[in-house]
PDB file of N, CA and C in Angstrom:
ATOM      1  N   UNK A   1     -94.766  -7.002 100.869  1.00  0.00           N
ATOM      2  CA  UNK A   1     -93.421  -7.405 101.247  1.00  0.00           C
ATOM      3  C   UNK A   1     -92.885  -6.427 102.287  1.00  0.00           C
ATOM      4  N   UNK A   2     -92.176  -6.853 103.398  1.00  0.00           N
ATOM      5  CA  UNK A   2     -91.891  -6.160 104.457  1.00  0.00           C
ATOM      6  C   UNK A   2     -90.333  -5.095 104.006  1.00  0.00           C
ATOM      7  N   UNK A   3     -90.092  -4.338 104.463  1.00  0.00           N
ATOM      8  CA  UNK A   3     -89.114  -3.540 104.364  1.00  0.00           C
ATOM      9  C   UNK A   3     -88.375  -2.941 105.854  1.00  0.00           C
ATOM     10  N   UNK A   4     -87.139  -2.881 105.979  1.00  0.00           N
ATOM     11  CA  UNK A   4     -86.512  -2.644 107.039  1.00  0.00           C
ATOM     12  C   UNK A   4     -85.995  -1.193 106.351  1.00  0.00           C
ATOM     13  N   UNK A   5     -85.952   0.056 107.153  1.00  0.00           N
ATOM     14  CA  UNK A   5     -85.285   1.219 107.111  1.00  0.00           C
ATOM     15  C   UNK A   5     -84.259   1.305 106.169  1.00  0.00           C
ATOM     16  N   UNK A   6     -83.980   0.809 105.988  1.00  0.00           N
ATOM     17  CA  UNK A   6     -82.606   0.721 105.353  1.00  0.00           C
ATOM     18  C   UNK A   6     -82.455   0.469 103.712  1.00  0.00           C
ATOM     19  N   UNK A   7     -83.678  -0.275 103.435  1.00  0.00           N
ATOM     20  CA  UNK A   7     -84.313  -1.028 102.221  1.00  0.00           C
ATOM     21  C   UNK A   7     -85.236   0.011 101.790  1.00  0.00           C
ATOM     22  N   UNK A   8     -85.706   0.655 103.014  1.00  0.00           N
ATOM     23  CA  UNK A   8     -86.672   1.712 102.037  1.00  0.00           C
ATOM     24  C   UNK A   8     -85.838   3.046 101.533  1.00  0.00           C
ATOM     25  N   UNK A   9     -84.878   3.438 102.680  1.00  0.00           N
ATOM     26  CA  UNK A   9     -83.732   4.213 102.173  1.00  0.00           C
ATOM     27  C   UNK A   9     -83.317   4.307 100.915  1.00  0.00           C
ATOM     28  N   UNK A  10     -82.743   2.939 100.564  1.00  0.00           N
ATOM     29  CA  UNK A  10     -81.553   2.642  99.456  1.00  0.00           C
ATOM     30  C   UNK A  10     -82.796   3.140  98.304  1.00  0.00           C
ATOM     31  N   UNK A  11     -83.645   2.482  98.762  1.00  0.00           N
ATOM     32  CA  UNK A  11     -84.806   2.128  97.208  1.00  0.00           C
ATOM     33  C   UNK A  11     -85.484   3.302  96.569  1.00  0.00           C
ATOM     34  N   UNK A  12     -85.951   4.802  97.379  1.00  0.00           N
ATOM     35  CA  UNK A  12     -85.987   5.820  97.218  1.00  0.00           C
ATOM     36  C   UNK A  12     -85.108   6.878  97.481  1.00  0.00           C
ATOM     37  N   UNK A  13     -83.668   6.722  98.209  1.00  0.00           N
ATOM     38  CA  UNK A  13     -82.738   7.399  97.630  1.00  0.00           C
ATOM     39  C   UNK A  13     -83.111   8.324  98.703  1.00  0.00           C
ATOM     40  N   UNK A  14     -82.908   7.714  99.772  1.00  0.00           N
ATOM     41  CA  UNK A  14     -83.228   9.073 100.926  1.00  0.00           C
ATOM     42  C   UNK A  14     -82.621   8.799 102.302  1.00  0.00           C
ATOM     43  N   UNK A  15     -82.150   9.168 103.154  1.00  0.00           N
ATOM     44  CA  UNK A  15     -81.077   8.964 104.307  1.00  0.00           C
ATOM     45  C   UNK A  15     -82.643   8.038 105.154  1.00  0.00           C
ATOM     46  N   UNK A  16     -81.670   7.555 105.770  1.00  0.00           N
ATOM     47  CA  UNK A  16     -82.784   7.005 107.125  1.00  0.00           C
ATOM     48  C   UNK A  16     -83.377   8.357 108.064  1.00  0.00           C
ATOM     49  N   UNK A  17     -82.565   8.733 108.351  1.00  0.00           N
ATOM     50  CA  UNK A  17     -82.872   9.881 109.058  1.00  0.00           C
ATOM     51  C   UNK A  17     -83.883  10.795 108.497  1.00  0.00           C
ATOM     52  N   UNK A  18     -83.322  11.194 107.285  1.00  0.00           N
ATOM     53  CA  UNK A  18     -85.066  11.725 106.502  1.00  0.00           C
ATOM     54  C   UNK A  18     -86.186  10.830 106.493  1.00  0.00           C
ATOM     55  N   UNK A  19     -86.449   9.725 106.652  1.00  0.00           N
ATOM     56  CA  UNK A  19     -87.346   8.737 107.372  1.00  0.00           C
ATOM     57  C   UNK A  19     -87.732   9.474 108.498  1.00  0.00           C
ATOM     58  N   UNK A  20     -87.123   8.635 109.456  1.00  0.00           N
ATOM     59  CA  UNK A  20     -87.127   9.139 110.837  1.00  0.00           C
ATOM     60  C   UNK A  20     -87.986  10.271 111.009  1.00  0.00           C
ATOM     61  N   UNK A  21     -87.617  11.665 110.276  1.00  0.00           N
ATOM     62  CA  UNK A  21     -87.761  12.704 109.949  1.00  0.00           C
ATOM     63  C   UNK A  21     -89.412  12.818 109.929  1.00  0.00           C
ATOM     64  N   UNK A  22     -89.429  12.438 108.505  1.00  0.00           N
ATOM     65  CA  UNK A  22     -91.206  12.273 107.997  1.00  0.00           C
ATOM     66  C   UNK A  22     -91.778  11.532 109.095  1.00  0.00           C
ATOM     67  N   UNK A  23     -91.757  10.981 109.715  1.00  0.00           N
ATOM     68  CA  UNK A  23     -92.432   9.801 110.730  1.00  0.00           C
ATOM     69  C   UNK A  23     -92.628  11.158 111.850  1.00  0.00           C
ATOM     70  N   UNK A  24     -91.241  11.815 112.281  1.00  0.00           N
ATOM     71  CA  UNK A  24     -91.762  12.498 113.336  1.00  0.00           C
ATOM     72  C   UNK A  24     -92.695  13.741 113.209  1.00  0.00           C
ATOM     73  N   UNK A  25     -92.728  14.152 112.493  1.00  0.00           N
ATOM     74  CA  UNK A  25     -93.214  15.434 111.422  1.00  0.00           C
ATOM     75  C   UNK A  25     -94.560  14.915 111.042  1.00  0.00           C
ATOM     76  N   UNK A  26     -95.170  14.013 110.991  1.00  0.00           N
ATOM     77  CA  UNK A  26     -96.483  13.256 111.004  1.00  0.00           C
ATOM     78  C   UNK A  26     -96.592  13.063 109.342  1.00  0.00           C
ATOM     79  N   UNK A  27     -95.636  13.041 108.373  1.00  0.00           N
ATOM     80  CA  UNK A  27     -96.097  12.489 106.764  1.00  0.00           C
ATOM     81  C   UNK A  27     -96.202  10.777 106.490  1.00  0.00           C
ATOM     82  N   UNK A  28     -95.808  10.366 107.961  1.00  0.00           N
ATOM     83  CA  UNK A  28     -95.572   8.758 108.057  1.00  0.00           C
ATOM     84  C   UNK A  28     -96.192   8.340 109.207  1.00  0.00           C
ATOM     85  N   UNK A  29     -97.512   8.172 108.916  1.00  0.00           N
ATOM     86  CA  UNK A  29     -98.039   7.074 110.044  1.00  0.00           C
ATOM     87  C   UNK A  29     -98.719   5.934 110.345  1.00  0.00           C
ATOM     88  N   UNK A  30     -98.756   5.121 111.132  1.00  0.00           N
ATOM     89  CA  UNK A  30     -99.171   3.834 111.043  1.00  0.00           C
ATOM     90  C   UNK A  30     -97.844   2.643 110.352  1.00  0.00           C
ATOM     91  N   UNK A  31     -96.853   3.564 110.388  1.00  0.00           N
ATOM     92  CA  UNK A  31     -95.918   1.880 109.914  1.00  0.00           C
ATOM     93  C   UNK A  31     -95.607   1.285 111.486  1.00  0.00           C
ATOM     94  N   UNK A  32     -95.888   0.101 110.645  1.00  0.00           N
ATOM     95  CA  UNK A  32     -95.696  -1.393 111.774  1.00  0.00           C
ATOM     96  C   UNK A  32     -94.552  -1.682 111.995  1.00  0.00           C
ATOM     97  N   UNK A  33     -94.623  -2.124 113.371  1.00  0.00           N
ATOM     98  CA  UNK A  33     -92.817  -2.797 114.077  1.00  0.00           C
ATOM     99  C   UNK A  33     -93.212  -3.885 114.160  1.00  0.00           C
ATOM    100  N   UNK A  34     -91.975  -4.995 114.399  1.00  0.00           N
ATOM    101  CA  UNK A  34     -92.200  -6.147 114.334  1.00  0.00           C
ATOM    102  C   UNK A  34     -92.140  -6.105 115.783  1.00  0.00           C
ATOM    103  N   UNK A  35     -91.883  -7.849 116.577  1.00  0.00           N
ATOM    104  CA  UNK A  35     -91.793  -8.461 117.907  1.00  0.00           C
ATOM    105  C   UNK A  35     -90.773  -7.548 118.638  1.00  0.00           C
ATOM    106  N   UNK A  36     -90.278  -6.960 117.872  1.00  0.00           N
ATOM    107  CA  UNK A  36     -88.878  -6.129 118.546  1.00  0.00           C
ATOM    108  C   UNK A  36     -88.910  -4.937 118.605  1.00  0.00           C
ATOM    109  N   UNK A  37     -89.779  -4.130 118.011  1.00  0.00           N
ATOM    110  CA  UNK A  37     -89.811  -2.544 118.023  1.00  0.00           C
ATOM    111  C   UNK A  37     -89.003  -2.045 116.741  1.00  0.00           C
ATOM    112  N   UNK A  38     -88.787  -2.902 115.878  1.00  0.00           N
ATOM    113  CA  UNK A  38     -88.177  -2.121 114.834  1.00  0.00           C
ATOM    114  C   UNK A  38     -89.341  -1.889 113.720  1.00  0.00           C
ATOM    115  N   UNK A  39     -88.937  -1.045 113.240  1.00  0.00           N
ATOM    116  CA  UNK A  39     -89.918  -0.393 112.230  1.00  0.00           C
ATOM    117  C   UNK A  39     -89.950  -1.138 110.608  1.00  0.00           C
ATOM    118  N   UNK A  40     -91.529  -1.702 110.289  1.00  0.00           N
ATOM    119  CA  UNK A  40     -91.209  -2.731 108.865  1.00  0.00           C
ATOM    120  C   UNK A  40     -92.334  -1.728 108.604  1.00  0.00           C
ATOM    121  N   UNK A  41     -91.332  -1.737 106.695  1.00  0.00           N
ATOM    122  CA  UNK A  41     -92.366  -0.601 105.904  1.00  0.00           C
ATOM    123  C   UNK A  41     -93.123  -1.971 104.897  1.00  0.00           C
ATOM    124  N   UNK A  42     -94.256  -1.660 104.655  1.00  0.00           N
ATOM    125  CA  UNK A  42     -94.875  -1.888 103.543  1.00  0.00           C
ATOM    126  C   UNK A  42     -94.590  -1.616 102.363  1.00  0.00           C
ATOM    127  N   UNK A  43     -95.121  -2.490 101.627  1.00  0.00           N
ATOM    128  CA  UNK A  43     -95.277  -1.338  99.738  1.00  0.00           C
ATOM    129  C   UNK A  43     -96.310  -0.321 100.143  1.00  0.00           C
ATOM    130  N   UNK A  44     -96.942  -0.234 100.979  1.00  0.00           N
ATOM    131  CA  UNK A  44     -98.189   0.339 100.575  1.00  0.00           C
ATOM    132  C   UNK A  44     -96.891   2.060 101.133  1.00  0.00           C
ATOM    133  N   UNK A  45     -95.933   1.959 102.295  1.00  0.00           N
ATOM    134  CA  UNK A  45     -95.495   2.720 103.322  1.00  0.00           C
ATOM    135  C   UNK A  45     -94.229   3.410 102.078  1.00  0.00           C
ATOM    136  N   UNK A  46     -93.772   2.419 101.249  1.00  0.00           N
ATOM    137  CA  UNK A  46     -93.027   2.902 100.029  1.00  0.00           C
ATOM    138  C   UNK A  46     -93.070   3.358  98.711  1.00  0.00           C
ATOM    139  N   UNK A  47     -94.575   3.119  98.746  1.00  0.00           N
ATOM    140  CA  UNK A  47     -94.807   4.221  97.778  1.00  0.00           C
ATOM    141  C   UNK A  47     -95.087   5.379  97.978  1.00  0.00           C
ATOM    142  N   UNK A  48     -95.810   5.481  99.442  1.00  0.00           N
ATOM    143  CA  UNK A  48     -96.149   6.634  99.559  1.00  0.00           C
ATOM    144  C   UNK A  48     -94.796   7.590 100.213  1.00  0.00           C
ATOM    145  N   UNK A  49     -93.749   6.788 100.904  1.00  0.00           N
ATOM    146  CA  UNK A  49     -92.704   7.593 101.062  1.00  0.00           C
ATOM    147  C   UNK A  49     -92.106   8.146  99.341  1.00  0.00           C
ATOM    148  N   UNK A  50     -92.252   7.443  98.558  1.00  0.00           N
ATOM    149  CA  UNK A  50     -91.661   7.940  97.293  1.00  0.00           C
ATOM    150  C   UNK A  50     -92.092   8.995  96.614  1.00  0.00           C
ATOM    151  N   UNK A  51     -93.490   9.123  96.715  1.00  0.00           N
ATOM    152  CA  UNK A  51     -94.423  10.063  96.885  1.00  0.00           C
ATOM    153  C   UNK A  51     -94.039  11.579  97.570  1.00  0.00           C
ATOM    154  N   UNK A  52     -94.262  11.252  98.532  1.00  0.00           N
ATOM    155  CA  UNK A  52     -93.686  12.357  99.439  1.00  0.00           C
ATOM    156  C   UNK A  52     -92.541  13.451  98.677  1.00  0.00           C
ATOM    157  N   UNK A  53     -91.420  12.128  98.648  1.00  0.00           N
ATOM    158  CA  UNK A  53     -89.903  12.495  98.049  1.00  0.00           C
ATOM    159  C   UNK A  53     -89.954  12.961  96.890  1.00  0.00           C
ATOM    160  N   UNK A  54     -91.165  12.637  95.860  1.00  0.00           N
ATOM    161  CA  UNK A  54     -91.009  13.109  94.721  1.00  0.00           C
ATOM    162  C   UNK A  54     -91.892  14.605  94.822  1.00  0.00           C
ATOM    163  N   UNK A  55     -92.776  15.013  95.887  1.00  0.00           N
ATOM    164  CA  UNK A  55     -93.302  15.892  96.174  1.00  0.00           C
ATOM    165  C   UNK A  55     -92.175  17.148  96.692  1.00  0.00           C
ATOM    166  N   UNK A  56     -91.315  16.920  97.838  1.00  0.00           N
ATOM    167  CA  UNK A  56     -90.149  17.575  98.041  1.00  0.00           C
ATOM    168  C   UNK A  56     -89.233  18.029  97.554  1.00  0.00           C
ATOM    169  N   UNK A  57     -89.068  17.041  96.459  1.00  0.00           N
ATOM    170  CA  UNK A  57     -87.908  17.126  95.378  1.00  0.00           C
ATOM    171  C   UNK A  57     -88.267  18.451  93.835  1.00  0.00           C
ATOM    172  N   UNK A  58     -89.643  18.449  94.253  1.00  0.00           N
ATOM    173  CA  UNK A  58     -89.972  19.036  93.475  1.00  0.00           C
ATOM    174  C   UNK A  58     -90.520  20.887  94.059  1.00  0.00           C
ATOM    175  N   UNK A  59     -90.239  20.812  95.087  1.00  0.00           N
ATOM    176  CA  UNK A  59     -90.099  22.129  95.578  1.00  0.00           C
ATOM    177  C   UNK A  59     -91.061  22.156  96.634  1.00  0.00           C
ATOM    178  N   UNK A  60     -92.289  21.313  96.657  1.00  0.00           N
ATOM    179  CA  UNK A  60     -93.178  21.640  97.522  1.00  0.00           C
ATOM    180  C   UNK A  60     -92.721  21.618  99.247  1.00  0.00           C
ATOM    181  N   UNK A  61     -93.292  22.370  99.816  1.00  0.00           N
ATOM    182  CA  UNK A  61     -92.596  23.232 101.328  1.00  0.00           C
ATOM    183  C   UNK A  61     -93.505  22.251 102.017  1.00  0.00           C
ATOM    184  N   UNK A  62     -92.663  22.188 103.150  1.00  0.00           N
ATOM    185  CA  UNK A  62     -93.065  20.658 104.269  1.00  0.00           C
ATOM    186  C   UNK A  62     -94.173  21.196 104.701  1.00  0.00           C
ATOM    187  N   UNK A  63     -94.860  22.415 104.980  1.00  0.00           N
ATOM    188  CA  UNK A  63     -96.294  22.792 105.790  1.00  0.00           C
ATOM    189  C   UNK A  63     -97.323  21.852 104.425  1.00  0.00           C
ATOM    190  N   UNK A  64     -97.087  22.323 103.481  1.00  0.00           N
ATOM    191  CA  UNK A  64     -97.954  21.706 102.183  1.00  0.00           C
ATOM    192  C   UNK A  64     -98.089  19.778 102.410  1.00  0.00           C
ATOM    193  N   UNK A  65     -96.622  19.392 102.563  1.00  0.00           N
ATOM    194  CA  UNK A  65     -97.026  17.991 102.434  1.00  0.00           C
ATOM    195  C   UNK A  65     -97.690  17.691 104.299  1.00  0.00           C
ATOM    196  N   UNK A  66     -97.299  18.281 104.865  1.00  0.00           N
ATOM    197  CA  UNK A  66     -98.132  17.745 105.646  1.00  0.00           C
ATOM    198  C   UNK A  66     -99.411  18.073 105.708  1.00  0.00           C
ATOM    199  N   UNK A  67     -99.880  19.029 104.988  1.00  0.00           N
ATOM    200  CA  UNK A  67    -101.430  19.367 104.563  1.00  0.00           C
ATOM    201  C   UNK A  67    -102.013  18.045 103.742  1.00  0.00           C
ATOM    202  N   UNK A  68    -101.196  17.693 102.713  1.00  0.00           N
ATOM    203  CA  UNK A  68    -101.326  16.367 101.634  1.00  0.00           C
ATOM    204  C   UNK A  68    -101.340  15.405 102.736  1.00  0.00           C
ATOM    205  N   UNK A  69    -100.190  14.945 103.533  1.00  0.00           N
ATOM    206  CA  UNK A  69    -100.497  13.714 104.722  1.00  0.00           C
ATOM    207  C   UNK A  69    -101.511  13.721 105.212  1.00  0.00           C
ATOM    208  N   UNK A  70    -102.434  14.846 105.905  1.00  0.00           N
ATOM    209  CA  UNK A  70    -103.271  14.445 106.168  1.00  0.00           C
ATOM    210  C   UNK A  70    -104.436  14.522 105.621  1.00  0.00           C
ATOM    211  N   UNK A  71    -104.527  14.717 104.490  1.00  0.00           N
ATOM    212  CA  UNK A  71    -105.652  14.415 103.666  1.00  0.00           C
ATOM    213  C   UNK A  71    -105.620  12.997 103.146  1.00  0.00           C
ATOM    214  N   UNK A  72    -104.065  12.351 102.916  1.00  0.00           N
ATOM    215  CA  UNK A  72    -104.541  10.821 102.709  1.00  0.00           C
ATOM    216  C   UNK A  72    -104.964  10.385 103.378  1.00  0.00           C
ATOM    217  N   UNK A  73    -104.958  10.790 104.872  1.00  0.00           N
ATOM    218  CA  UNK A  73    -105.623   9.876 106.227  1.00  0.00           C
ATOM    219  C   UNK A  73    -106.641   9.788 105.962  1.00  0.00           C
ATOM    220  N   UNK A  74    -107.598  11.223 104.847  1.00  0.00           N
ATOM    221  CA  UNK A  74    -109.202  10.791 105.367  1.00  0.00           C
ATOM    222  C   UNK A  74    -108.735   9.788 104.314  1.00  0.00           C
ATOM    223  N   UNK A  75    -108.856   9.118 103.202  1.00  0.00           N
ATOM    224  CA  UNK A  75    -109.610   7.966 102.041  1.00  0.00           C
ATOM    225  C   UNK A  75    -110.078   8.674 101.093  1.00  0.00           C
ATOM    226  N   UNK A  76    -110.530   7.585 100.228  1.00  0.00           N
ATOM    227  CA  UNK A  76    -110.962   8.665  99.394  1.00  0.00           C
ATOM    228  C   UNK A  76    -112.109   9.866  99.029  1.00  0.00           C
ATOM    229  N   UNK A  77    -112.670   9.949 100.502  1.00  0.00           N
ATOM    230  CA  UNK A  77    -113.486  11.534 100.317  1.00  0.00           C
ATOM    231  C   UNK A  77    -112.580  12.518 100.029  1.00  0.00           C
ATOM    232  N   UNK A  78    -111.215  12.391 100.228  1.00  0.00           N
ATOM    233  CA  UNK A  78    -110.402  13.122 100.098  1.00  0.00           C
ATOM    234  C   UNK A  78    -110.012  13.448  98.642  1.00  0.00           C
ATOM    235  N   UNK A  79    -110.220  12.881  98.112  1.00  0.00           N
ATOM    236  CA  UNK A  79    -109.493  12.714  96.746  1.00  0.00           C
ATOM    237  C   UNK A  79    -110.029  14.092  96.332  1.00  0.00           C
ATOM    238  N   UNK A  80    -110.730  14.580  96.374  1.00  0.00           N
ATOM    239  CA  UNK A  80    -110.547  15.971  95.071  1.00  0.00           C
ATOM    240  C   UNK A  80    -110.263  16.705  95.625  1.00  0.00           C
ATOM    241  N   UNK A  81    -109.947  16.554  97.448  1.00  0.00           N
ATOM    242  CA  UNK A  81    -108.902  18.140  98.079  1.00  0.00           C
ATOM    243  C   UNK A  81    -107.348  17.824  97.573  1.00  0.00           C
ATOM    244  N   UNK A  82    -106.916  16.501  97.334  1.00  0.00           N
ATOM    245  CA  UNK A  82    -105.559  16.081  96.971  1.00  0.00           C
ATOM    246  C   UNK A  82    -105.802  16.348  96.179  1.00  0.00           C
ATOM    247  N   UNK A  83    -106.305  16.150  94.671  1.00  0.00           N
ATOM    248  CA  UNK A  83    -106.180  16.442  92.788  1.00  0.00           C
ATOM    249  C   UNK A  83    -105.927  18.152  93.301  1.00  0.00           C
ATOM    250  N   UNK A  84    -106.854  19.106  94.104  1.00  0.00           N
ATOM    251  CA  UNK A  84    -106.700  20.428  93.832  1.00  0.00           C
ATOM    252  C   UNK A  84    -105.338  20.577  94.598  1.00  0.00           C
ATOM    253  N   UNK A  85    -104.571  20.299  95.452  1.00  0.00           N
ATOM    254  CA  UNK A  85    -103.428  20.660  95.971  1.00  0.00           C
ATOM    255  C   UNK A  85    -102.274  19.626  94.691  1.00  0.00           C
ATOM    256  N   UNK A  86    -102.470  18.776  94.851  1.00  0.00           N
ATOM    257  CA  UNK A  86    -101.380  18.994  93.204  1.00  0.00           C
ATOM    258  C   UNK A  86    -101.513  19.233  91.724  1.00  0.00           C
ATOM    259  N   UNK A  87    -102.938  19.971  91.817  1.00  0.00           N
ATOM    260  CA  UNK A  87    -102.530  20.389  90.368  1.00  0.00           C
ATOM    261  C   UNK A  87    -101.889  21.972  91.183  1.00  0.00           C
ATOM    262  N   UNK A  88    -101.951  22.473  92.230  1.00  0.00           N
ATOM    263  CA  UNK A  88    -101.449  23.741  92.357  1.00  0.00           C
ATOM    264  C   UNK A  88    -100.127  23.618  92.540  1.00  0.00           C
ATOM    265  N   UNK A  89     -99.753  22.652  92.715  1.00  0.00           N
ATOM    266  CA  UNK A  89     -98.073  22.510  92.456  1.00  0.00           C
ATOM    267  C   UNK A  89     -97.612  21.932  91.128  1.00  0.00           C
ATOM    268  N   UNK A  90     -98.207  21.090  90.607  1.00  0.00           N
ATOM    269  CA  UNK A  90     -97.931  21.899  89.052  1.00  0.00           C
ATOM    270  C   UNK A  90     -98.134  22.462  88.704  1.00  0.00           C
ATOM    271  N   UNK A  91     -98.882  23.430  89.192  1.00  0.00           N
ATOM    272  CA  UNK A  91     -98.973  24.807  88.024  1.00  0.00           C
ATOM    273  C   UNK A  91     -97.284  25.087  88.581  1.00  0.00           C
ATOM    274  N   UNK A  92     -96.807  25.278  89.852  1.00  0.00           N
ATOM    275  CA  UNK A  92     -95.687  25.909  90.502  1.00  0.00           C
ATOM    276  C   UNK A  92     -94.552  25.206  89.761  1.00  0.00           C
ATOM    277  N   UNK A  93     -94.484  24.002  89.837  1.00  0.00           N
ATOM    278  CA  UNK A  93     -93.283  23.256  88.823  1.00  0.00           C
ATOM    279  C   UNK A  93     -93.629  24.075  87.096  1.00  0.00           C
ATOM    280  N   UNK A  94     -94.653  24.132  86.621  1.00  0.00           N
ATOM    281  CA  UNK A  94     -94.880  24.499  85.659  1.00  0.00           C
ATOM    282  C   UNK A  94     -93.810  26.025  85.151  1.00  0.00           C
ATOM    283  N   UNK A  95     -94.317  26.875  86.549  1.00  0.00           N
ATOM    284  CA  UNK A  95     -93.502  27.854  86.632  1.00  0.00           C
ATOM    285  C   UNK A  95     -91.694  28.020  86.509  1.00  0.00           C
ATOM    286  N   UNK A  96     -91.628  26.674  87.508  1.00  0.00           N
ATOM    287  CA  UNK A  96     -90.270  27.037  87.479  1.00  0.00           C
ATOM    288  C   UNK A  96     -89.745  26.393  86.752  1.00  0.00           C
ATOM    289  N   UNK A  97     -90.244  25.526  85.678  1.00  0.00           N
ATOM    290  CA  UNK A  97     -89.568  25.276  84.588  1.00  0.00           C
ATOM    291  C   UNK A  97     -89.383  26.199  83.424  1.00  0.00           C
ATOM    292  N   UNK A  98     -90.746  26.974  83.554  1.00  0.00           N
ATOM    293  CA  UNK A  98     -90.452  28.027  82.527  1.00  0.00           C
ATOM    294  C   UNK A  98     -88.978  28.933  82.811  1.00  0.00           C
ATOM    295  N   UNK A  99     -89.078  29.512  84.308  1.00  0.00           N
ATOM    296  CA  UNK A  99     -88.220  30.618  84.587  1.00  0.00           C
ATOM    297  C   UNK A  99     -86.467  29.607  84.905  1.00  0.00           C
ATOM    298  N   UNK A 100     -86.575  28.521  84.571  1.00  0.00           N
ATOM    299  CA  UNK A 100     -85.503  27.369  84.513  1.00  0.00           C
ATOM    300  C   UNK A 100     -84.478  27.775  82.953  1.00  0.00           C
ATOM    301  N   UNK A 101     -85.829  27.798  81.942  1.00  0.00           N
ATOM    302  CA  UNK A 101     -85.873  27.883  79.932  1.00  0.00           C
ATOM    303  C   UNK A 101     -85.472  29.132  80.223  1.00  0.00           C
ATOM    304  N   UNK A 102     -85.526  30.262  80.671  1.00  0.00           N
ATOM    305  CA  UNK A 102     -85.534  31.574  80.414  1.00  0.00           C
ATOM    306  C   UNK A 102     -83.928  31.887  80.811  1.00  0.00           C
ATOM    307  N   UNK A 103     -83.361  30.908  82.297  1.00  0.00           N
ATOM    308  CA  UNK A 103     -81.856  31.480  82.337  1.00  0.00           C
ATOM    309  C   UNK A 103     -80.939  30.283  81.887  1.00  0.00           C
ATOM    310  N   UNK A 104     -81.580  28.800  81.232  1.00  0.00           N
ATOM    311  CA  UNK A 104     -81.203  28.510  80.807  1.00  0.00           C
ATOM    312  C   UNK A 104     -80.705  29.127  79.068  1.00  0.00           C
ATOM    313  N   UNK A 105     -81.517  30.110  78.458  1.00  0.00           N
ATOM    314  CA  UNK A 105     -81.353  30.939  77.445  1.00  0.00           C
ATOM    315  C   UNK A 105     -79.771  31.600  77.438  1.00  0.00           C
ATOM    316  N   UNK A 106     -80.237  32.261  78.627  1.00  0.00           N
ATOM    317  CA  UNK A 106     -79.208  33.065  78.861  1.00  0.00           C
ATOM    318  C   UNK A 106     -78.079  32.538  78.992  1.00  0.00           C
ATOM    319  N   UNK A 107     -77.758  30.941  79.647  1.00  0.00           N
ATOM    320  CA  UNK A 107     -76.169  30.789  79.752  1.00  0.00           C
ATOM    321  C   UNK A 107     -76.187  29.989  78.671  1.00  0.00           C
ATOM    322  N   UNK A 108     -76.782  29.254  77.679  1.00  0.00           N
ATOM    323  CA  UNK A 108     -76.058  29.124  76.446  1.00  0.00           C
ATOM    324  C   UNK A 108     -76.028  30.445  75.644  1.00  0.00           C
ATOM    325  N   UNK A 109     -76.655  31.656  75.757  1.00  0.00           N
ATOM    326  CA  UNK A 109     -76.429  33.154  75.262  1.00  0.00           C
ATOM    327  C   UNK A 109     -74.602  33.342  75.387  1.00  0.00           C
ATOM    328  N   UNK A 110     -74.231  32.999  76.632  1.00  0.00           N
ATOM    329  CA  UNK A 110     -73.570  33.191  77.120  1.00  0.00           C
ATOM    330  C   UNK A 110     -72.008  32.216  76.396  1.00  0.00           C
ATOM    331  N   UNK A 111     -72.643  30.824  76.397  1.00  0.00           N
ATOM    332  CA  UNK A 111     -71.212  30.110  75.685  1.00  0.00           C
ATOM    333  C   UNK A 111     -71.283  30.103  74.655  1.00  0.00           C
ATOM    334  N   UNK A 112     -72.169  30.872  74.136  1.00  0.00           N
ATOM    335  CA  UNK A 112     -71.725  30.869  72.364  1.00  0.00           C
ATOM    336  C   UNK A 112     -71.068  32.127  72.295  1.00  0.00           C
ATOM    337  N   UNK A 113     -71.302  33.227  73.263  1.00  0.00           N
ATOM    338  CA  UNK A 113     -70.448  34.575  72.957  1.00  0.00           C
ATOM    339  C   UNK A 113     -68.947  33.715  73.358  1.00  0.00           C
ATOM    340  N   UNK A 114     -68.348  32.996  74.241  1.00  0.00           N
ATOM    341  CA  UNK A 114     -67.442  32.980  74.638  1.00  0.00           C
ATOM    342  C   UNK A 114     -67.146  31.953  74.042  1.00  0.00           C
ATOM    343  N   UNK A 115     -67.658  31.103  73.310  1.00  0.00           N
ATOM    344  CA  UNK A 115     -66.927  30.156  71.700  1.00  0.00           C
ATOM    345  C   UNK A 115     -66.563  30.999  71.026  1.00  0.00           C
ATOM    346  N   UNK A 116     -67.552  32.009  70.675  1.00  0.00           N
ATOM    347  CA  UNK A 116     -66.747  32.704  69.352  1.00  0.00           C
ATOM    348  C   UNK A 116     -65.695  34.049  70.043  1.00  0.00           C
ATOM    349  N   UNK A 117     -65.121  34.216  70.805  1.00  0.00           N
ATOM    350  CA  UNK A 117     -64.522  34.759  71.647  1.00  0.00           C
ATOM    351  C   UNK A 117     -62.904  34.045  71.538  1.00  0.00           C
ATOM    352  N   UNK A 118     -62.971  32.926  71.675  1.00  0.00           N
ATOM    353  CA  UNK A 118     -62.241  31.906  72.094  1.00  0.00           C
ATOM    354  C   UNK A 118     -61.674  31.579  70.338  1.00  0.00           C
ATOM    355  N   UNK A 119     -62.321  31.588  69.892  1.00  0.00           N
ATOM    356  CA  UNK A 119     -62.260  31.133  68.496  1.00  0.00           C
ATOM    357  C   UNK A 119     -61.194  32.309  67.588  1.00  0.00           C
ATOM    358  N   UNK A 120     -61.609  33.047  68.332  1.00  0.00           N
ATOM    359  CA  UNK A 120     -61.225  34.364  67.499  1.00  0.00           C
ATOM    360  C   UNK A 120     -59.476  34.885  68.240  1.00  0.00           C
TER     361      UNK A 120
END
């Protein structure tokens, strides 16, 4: 099913311009324009933008995904340089969820001193 900019926007929750963005930055290539020069995404172009976004969102630094972009280009000979570049970013999410638990500790440490503070 075809997608106009705007549709892929809304649907992953990302400005057009961060489109734009990935396209110029090389994490987006090969999407098709129609008779007019406008740009139609695929499913195949929206998942992998979602992809991306869920890669970003999760801390990984734009030199990395464009390391990942172009490893989807090769196919799947590629596949076990991609499995080793995201399991190394989960280990990194792994991390910062831990050190997330650790000051999350600390500020409920924190509103229970100042309940019973308050209380008193």
């Amino acid at each position: 099913m075809p997608y106009t900019p705007g549709e892929v926007a809304g649907r992953i929750g990302v400005s057009i311009d961060t489109i734009r963005y990935y396209e110029r930055i090389g994490l987006m290539s090969g999407v098709q324009r129609d008779s007019v020069g406008r740009r139609v995404f695929s499913d195949h172009d929206l998942s992998r933008l979602g992809l991306l976004r869920c890669l970003r969102d999760s801390g990984m630094p734009i030199a990395r995904l464009r390391k990942f972009a172009e490893l989807l280009e090769g196919g799947d000979e590629n596949a076990g340089l991609r499995a080793a570049l995201l399991e190394e970013h989960d280990r990194e999410i792994d991390e910062k969820v831990a050190q997330l638990r650790l000051e999350q500790k600390r500020v409920r440490e924190k509103i229970a001193w100042y309940r019973s503070v308050a209380e008193h």
